[in-house]
Protein backbone atom coordinates (compact mmCIF):
# COMPACT_ATOMS: atom_id res chain seq x y z
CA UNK A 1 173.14 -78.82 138.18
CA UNK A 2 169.82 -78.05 140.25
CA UNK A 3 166.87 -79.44 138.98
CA UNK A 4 163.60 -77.38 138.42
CA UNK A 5 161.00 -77.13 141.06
CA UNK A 6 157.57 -79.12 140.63
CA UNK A 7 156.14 -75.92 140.68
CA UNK A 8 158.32 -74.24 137.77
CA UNK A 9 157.45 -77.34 135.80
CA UNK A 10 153.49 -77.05 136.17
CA UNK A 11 154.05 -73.08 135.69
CA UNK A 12 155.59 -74.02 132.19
CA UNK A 13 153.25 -77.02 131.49
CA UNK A 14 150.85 -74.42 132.12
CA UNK A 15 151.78 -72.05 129.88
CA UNK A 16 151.91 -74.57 127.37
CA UNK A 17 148.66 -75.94 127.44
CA UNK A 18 147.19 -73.10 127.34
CA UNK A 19 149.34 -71.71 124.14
CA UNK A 20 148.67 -74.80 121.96
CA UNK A 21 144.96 -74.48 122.78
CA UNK A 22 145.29 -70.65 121.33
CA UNK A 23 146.96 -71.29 118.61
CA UNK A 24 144.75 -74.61 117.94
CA UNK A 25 142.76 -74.61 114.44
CA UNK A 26 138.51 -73.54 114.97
CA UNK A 27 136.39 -76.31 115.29
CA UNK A 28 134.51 -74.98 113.21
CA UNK A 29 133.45 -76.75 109.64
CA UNK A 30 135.32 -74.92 106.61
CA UNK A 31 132.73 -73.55 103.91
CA UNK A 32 132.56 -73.50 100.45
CA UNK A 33 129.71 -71.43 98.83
CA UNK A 34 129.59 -71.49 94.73
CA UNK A 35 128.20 -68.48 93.07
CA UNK A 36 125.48 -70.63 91.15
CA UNK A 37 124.38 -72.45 94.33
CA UNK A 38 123.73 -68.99 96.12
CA UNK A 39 120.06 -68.14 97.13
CA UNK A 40 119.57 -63.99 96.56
CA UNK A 41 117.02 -62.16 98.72
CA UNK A 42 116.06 -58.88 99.38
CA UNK A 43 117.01 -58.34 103.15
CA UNK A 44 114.48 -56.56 105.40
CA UNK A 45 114.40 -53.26 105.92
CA UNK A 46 116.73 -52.79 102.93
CA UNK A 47 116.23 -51.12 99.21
CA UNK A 48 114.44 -53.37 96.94
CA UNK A 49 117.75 -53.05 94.73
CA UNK A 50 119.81 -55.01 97.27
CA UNK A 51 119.93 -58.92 97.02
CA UNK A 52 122.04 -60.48 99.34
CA UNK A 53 123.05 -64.24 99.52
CA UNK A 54 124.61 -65.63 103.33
CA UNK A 55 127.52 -66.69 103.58
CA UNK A 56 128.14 -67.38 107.07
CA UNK A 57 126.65 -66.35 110.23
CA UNK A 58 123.44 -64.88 111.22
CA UNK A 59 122.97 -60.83 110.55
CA UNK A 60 120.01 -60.67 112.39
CA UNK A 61 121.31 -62.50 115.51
CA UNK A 62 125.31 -61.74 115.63
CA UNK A 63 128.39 -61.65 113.36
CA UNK A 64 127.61 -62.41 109.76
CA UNK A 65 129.22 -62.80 106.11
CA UNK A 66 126.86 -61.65 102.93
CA UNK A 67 127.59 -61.55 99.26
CA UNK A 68 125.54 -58.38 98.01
CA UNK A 69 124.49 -57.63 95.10
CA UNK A 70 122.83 -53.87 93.78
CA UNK A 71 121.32 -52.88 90.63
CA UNK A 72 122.56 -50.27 88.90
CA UNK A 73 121.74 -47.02 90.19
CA UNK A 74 120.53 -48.51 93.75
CA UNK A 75 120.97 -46.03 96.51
CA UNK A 76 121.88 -47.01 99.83
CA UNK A 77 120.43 -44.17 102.15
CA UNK A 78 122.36 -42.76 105.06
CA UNK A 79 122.45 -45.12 107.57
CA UNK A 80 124.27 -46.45 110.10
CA UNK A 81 124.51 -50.20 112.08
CA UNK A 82 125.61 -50.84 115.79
CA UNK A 83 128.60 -52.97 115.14
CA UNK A 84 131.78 -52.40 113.09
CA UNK A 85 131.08 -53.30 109.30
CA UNK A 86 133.82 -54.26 106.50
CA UNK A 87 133.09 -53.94 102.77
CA UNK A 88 135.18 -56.08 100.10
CA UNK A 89 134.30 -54.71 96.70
CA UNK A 90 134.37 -57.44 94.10
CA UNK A 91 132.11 -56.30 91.13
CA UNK A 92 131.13 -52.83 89.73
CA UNK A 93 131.38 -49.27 91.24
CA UNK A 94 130.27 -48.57 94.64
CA UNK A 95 130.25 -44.69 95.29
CA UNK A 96 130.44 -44.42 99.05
CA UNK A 97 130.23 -41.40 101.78
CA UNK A 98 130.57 -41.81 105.30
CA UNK A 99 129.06 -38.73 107.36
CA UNK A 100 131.76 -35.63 107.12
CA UNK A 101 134.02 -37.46 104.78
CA UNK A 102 134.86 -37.33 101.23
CA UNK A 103 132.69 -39.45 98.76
CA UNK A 104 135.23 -41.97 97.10
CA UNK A 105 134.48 -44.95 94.44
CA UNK A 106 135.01 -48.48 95.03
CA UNK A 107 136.42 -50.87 92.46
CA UNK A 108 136.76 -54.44 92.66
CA UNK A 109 139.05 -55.00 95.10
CA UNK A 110 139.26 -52.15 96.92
CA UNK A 111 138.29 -52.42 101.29
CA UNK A 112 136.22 -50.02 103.50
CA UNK A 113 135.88 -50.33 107.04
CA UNK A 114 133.04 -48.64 108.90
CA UNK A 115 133.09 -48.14 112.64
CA UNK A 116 129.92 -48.76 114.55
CA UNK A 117 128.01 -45.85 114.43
CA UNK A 118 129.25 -44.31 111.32
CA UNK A 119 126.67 -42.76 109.08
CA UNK A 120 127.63 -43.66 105.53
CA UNK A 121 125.65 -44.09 102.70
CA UNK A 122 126.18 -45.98 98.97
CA UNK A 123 125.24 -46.17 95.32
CA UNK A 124 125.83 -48.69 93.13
CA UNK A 125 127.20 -46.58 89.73
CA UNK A 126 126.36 -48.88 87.04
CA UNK A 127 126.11 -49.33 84.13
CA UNK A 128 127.05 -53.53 85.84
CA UNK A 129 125.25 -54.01 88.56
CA UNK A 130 127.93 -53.95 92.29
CA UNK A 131 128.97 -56.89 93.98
CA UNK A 132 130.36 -57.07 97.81
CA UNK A 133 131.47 -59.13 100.50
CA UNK A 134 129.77 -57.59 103.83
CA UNK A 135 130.99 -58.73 107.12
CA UNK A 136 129.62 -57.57 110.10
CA UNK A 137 130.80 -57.76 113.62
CA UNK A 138 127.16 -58.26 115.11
CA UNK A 139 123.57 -58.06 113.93
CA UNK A 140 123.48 -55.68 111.15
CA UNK A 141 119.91 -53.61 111.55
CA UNK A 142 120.21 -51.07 109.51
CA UNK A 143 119.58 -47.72 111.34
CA UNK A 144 118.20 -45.29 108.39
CA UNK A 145 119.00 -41.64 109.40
CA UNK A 146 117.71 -38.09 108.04
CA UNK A 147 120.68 -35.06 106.84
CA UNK A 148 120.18 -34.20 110.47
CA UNK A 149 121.28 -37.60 111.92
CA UNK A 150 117.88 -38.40 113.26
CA UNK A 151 116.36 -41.90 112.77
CA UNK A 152 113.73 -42.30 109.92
CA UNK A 153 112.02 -45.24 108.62
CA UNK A 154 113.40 -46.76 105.28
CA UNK A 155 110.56 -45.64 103.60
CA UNK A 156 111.51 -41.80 104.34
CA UNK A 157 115.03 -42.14 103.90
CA UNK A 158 114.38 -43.52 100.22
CA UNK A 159 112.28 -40.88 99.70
CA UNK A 160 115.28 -38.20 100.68
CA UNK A 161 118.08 -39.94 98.73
């Protein structure tokens, strides 16, 4: 029976290493965030009928977690943010649009993913108030847009809902 060269063997050692090290567990620390322990806070440049609690991450620096809350009846201009977005609805009705598309109702449970770049827009139907998990792929900042696509300041695009 022939043996296996020395260089076959570090080939598959190799290999090895470098699988258990991609399958290997984050270092990072697990987290646990209770409901009652969360801190709510209007984000900037966001309606004054969103309160949002982190969760993990930093949205103004890079990939993020938030818990989000809207009053009832809070519209969420057209806007759109330069990284891929996913919305987990876990409270209330959340009518949503993105640019060209049909305008569908979330219900607890239900998932929407949103492409960087995608104009979309929201509204929290009441009469609860709207709960979801947001997770965003990079720094969120919000780009608020006109019916023409051009960028307006929050301010405007409130007043255009």
């Amino acid at each position: 029976m022939r043996r296996p060269s020395s260089a076959f063997i570090f080939i598959i050692a190799t290999v090895l290493i470098g699988a258990t090290s991609f399958f290997a567990q984050s270092a990072e620390t697990p987290i646990v965030r209770q409901i009652s322990a969360m801190k709510f806070s209007t984000p900037p440049h966001t309606p004054k009928c969103i309160a949002a609690a982190l969760d993990r991450g930093n949205p103004r620096k890079g990939p993020s977690v938030v818990f989000a809350r809207l009053k009832p009846g809070c519209i969420v201009p057209w806007h759109w943010h330069p990284f891929n977005e996913t919305l987990m609805t876990v409270g209330g009705t959340i009518e949503s649009q993105v640019k060209g598309g049909a305008t569908y109702r979330a219900r607890r449970g239900d998932f929407l993913f949103l492409p960087a770049r995608h104009a979309h827009r929201a509204i929290c139907m009441g009469p609860d108030p709207c709960f979801s998990f947001l997770n965003s792929e990079g720094p969120t900042n919000p780009h608020w847009i006109d019916k023409s696509g051009r960028e307006i300041s929050l301010e405007a695009a409130l007043k255009g809902k």
